[in-house]
PDB file of N, CA and C in Angstrom:
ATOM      1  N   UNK A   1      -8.388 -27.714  -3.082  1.00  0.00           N
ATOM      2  CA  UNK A   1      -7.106 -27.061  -3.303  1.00  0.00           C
ATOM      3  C   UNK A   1      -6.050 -27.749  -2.445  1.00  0.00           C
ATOM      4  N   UNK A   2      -4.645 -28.253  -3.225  1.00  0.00           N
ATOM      5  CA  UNK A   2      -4.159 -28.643  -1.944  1.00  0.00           C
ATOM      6  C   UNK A   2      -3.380 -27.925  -1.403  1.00  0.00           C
ATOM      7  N   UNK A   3      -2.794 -28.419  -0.381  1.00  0.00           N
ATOM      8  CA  UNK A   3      -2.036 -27.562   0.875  1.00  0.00           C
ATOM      9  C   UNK A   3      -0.485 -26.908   0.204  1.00  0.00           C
ATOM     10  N   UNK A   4      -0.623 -25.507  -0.138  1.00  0.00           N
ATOM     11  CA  UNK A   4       0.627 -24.818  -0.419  1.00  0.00           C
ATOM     12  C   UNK A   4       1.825 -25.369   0.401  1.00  0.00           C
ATOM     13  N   UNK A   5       3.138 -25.569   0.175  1.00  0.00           N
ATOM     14  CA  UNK A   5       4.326 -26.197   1.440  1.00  0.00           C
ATOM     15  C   UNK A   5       4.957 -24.453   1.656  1.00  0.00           C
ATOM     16  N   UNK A   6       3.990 -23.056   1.845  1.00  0.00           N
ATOM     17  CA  UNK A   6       4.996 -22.340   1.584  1.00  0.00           C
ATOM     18  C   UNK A   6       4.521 -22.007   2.719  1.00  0.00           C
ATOM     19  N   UNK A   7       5.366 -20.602   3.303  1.00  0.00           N
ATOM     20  CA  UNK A   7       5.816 -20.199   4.580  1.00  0.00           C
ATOM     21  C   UNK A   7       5.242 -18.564   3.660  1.00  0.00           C
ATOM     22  N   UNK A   8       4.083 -18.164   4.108  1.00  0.00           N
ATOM     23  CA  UNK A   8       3.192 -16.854   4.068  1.00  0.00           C
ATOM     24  C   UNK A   8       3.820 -15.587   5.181  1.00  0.00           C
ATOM     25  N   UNK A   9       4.253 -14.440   4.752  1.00  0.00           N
ATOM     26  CA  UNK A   9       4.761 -13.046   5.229  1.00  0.00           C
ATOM     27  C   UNK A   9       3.587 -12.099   5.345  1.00  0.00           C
ATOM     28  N   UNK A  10       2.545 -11.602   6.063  1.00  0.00           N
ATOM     29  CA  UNK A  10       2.127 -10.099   5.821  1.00  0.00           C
ATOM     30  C   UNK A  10       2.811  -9.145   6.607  1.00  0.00           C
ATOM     31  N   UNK A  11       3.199  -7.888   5.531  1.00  0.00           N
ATOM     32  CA  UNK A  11       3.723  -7.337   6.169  1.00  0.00           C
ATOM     33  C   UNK A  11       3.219  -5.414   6.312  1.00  0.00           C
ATOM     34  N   UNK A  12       2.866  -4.817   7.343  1.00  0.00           N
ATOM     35  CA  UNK A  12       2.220  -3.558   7.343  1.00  0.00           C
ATOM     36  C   UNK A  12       0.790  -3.460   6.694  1.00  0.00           C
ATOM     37  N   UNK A  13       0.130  -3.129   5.829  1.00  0.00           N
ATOM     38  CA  UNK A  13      -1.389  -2.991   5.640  1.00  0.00           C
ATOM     39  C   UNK A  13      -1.762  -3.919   4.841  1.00  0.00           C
ATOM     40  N   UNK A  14      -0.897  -5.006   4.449  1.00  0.00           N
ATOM     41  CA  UNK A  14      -0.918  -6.282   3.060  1.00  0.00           C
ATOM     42  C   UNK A  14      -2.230  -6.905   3.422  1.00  0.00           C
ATOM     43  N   UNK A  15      -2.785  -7.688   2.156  1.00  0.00           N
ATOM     44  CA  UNK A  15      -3.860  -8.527   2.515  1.00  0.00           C
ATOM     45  C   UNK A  15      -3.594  -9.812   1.520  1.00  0.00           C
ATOM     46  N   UNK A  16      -4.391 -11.014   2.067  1.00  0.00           N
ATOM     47  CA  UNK A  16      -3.979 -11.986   1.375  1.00  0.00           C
ATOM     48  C   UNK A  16      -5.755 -12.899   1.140  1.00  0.00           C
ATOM     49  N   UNK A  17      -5.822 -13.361   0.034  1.00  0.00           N
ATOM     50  CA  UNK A  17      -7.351 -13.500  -0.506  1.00  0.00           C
ATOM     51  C   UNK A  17      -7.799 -14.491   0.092  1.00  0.00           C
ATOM     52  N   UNK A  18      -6.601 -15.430   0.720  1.00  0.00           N
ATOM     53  CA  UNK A  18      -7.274 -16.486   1.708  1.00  0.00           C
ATOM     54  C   UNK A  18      -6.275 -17.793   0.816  1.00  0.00           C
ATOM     55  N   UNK A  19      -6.319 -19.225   1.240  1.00  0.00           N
ATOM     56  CA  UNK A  19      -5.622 -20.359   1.050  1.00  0.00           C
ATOM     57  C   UNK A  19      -5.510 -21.289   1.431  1.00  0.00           C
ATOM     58  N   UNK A  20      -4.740 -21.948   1.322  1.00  0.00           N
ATOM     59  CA  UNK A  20      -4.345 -23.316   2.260  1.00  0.00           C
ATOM     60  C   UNK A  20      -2.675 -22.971   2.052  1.00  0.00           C
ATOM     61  N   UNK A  21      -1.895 -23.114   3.281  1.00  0.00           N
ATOM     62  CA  UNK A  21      -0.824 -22.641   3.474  1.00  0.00           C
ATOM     63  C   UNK A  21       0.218 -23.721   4.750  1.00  0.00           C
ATOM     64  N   UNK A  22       1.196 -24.072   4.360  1.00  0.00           N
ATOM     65  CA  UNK A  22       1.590 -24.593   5.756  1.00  0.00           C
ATOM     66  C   UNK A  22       1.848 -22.974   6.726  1.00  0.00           C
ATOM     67  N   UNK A  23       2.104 -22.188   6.597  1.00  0.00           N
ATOM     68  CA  UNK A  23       2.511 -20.906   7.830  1.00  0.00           C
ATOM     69  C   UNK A  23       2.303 -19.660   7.522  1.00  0.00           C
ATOM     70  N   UNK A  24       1.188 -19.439   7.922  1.00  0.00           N
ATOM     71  CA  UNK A  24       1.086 -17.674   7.867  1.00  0.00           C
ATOM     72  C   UNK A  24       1.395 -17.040   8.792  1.00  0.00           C
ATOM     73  N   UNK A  25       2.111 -15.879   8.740  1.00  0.00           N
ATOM     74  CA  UNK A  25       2.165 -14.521   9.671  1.00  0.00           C
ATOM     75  C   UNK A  25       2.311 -13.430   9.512  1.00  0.00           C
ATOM     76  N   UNK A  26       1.866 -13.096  10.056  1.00  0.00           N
ATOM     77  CA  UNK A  26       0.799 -11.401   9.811  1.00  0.00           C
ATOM     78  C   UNK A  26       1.525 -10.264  10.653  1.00  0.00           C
ATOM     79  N   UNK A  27       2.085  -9.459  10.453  1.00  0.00           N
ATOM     80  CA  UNK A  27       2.796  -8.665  10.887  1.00  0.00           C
ATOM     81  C   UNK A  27       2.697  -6.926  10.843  1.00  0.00           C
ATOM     82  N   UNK A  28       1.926  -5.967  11.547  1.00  0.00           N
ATOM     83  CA  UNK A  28       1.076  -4.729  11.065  1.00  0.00           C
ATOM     84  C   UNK A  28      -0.178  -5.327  11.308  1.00  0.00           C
ATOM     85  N   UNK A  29      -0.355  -4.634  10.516  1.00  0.00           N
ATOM     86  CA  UNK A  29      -2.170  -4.822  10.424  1.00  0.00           C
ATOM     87  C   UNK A  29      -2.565  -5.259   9.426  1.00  0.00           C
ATOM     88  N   UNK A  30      -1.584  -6.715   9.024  1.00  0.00           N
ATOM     89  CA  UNK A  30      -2.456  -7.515   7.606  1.00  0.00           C
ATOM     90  C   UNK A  30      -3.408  -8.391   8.078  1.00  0.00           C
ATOM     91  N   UNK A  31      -4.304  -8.705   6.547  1.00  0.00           N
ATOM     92  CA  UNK A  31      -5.838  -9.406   6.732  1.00  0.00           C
ATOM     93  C   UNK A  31      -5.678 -10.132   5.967  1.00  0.00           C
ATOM     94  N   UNK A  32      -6.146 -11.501   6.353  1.00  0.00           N
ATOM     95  CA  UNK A  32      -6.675 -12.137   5.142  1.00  0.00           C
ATOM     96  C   UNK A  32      -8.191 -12.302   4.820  1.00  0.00           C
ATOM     97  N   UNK A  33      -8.593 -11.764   3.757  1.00  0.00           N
ATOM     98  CA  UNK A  33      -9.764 -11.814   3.646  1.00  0.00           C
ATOM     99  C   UNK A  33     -11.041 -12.996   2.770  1.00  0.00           C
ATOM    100  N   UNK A  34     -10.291 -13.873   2.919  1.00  0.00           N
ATOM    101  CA  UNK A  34     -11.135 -15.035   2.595  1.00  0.00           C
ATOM    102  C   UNK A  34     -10.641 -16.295   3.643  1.00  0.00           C
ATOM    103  N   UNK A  35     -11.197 -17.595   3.459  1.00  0.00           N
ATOM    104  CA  UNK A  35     -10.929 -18.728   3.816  1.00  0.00           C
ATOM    105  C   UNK A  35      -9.352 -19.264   4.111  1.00  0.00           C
ATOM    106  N   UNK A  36      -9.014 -19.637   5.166  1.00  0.00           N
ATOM    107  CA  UNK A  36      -7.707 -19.726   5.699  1.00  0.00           C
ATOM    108  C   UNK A  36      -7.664 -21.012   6.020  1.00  0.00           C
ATOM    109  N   UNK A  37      -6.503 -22.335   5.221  1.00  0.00           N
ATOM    110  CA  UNK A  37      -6.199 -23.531   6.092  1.00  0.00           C
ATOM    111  C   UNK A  37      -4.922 -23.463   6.199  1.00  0.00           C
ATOM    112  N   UNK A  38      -4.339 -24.220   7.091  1.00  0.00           N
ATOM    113  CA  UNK A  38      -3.122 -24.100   7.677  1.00  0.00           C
ATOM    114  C   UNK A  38      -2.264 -25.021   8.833  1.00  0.00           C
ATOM    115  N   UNK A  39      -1.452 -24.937   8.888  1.00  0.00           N
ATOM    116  CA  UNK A  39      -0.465 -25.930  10.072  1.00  0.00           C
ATOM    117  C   UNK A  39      -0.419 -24.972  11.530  1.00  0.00           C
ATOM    118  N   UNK A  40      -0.158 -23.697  10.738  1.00  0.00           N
ATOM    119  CA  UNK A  40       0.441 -22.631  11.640  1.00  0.00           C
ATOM    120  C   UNK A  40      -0.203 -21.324  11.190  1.00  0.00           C
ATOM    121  N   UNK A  41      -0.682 -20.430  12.240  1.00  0.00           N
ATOM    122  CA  UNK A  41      -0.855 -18.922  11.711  1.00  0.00           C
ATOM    123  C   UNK A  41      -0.312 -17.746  13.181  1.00  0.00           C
ATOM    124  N   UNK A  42       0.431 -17.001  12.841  1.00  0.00           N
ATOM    125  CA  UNK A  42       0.994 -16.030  14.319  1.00  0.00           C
ATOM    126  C   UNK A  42       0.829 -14.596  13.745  1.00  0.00           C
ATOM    127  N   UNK A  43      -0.012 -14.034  14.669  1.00  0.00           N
ATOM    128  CA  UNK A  43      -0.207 -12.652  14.451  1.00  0.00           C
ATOM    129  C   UNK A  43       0.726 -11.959  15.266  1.00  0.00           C
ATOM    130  N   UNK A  44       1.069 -11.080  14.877  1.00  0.00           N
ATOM    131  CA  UNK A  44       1.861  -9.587  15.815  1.00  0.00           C
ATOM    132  C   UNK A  44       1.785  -8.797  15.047  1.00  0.00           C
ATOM    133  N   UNK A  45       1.003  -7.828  16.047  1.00  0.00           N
ATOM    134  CA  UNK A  45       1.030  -6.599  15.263  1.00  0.00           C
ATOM    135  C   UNK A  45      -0.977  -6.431  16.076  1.00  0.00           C
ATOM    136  N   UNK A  46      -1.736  -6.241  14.198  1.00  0.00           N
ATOM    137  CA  UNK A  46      -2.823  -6.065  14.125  1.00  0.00           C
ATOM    138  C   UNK A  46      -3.262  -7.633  13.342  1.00  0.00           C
ATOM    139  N   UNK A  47      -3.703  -8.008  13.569  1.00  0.00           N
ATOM    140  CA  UNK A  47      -4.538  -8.789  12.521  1.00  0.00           C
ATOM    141  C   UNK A  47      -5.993  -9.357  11.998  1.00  0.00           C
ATOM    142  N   UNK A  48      -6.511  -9.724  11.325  1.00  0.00           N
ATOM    143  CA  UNK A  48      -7.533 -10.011  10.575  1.00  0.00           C
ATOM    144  C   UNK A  48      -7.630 -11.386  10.340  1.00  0.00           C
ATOM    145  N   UNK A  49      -8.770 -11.490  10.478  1.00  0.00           N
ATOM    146  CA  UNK A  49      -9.096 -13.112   9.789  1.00  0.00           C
ATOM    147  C   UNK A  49     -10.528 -13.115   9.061  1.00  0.00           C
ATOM    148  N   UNK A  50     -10.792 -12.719   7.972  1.00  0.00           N
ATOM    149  CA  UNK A  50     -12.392 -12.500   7.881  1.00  0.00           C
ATOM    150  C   UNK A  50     -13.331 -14.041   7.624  1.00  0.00           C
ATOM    151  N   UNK A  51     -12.639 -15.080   6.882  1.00  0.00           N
ATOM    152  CA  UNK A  51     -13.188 -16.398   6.856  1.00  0.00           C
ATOM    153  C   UNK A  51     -13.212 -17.109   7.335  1.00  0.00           C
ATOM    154  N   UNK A  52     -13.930 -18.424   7.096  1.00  0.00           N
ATOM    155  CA  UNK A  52     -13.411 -19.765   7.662  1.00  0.00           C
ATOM    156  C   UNK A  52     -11.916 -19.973   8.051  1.00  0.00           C
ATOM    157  N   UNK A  53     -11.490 -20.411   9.337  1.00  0.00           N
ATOM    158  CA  UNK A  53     -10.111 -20.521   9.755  1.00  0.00           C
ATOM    159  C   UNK A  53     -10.237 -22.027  10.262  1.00  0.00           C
ATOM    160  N   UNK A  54      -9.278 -22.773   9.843  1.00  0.00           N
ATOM    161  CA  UNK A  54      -8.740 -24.315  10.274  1.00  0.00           C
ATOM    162  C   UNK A  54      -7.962 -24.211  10.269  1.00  0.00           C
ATOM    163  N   UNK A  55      -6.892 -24.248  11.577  1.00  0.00           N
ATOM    164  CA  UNK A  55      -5.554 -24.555  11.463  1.00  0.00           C
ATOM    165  C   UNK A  55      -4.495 -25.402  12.716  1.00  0.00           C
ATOM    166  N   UNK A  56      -3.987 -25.769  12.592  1.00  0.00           N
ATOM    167  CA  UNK A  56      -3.562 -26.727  14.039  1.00  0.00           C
ATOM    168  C   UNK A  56      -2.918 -25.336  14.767  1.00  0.00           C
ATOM    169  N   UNK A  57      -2.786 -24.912  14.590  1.00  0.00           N
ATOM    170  CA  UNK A  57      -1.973 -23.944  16.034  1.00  0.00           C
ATOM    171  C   UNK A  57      -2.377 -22.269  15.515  1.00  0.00           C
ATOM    172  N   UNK A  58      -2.647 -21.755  16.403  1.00  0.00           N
ATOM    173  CA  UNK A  58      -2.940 -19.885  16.341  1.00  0.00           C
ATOM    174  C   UNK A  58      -2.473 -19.407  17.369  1.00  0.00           C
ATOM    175  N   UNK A  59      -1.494 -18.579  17.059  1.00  0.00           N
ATOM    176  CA  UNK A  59      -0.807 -18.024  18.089  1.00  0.00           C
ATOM    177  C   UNK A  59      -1.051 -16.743  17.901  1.00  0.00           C
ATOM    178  N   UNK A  60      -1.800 -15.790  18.822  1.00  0.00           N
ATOM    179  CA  UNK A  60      -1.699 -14.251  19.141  1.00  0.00           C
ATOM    180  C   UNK A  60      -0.542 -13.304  19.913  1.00  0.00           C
ATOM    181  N   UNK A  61      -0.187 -12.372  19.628  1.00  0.00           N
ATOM    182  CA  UNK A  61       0.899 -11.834  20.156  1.00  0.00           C
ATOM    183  C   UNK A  61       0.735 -10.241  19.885  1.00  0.00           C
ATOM    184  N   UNK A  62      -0.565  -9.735  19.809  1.00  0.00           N
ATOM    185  CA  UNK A  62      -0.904  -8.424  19.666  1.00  0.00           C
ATOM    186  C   UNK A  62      -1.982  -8.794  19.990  1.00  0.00           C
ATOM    187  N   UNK A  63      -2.833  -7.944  18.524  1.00  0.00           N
ATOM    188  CA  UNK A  63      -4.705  -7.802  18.450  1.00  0.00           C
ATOM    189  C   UNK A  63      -5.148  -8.562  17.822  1.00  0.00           C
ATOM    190  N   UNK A  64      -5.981  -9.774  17.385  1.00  0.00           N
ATOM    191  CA  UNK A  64      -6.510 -10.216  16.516  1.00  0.00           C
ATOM    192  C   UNK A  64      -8.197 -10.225  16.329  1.00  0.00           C
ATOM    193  N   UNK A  65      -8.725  -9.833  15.301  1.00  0.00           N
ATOM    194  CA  UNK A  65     -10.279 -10.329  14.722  1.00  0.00           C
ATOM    195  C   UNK A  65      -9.834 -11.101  14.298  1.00  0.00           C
ATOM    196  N   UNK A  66     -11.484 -12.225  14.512  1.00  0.00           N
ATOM    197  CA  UNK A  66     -11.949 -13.235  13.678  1.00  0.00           C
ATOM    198  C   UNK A  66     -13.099 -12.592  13.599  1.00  0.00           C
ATOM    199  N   UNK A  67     -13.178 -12.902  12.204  1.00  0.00           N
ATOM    200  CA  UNK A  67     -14.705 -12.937  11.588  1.00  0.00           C
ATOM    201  C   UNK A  67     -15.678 -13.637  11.859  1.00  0.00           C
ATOM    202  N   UNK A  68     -15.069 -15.074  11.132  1.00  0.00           N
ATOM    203  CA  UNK A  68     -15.737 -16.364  10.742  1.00  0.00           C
ATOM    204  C   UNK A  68     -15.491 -16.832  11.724  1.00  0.00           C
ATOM    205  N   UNK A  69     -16.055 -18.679  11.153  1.00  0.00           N
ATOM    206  CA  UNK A  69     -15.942 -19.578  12.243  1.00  0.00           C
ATOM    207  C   UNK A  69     -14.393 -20.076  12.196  1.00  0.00           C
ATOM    208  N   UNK A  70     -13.871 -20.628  13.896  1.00  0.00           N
ATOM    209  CA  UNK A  70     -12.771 -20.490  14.080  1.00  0.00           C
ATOM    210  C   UNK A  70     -12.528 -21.682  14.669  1.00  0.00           C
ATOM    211  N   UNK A  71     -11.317 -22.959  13.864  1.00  0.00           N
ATOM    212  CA  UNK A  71     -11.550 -23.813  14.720  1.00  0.00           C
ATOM    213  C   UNK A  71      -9.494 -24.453  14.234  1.00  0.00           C
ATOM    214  N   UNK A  72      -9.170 -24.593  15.710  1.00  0.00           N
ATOM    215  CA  UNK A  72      -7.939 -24.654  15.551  1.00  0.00           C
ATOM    216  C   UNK A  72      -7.402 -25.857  17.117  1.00  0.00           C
ATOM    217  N   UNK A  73      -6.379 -26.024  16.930  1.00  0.00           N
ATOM    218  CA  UNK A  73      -6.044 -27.685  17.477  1.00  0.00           C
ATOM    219  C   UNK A  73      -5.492 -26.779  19.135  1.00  0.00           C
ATOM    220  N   UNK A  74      -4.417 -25.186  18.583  1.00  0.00           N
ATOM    221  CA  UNK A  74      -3.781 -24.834  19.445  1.00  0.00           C
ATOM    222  C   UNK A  74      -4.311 -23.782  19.785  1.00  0.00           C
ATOM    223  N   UNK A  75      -4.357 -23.116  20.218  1.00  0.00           N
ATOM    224  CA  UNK A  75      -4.817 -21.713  20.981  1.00  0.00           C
ATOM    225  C   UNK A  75      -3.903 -20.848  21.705  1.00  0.00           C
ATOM    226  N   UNK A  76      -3.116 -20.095  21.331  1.00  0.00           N
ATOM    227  CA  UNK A  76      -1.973 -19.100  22.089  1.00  0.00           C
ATOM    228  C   UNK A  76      -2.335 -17.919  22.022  1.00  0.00           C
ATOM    229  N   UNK A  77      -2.748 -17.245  23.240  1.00  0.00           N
ATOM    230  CA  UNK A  77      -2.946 -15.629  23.102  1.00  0.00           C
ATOM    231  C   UNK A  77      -2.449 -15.256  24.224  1.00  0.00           C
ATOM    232  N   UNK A  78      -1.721 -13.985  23.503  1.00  0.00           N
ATOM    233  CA  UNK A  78      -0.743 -13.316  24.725  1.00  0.00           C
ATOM    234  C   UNK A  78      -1.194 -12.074  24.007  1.00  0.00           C
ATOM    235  N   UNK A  79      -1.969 -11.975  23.595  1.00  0.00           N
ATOM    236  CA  UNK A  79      -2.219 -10.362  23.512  1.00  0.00           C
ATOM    237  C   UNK A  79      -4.191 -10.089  23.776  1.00  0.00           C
ATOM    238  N   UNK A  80      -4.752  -9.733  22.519  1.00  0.00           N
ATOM    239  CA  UNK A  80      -6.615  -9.728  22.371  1.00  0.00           C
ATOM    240  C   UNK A  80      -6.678 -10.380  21.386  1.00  0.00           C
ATOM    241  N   UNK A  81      -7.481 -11.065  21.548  1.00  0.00           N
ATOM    242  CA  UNK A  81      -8.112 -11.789  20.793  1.00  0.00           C
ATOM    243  C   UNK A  81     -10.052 -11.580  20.485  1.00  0.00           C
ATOM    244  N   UNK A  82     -10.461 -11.086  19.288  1.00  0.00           N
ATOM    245  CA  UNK A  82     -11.731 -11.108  19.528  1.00  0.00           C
ATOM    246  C   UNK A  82     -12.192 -12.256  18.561  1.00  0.00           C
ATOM    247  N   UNK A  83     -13.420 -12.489  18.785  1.00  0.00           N
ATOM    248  CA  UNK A  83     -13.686 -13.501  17.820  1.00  0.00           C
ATOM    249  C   UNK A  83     -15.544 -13.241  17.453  1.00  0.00           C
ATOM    250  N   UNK A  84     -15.741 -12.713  16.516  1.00  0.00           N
ATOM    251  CA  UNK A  84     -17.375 -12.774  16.153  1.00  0.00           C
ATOM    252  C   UNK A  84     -17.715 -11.985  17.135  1.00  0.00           C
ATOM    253  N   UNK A  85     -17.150 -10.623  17.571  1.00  0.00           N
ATOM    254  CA  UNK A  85     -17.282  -9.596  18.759  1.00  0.00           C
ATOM    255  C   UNK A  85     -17.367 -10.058  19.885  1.00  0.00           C
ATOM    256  N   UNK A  86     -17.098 -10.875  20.560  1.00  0.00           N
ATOM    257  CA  UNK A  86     -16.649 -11.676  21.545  1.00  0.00           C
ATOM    258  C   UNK A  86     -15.087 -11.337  22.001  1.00  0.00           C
ATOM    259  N   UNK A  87     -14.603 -11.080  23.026  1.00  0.00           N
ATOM    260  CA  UNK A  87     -13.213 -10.480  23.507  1.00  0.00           C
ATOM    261  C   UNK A  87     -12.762 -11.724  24.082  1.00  0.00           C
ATOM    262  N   UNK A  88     -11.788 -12.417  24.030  1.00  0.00           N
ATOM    263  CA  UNK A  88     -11.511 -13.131  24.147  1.00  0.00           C
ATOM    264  C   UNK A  88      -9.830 -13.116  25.257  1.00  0.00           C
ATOM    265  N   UNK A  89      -9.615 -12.799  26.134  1.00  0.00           N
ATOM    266  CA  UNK A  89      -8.005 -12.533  26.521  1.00  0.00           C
ATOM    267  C   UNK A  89      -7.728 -11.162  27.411  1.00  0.00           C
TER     268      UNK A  89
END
């Protein structure tokens, strides 16, 4: 699949089936519930990640789950971060 050039919104309980995206952000307590690639992904709020995640930069700024495996270039957490029940922050 190739890489969407779009700029991704969740907003309050939304969910998104998963993608390839240049920028997601998650805002409430949205999830995406499949496979996630990406440039950029920033949570605030609540968020979800239930799949595979690749992305050059993840920035936390609330709560985040990960599900899956998680593999990203940047790493920003200023809030929780769990990952595969692992607490992370």
């Amino acid at each position: 699949m190739k890489e969407q050039n779009q700029h991704i919104k969740i907003y309050g309980n939304g969910s998104l089936p998963g993608g390839k995206f240049a920028k997601v952000r998650i805002m409430g307590h949205g999830c995406v519930e499949g496979d996630l690639t990406g440039r950029q992904c920033k949570i605030f709020g609540e968020g979800k990640l239930e799949g595979k995640t690749v992305l050059g930069r993840l920035g936390v700024f609330g709560t985040a789950s990960i599900q899956g495996p998680l593999t990203a270039n940047v790493l920003e957490v200023f809030g929780k971060l769990d990952i595969n029940g692992q607490n992370e922050g």
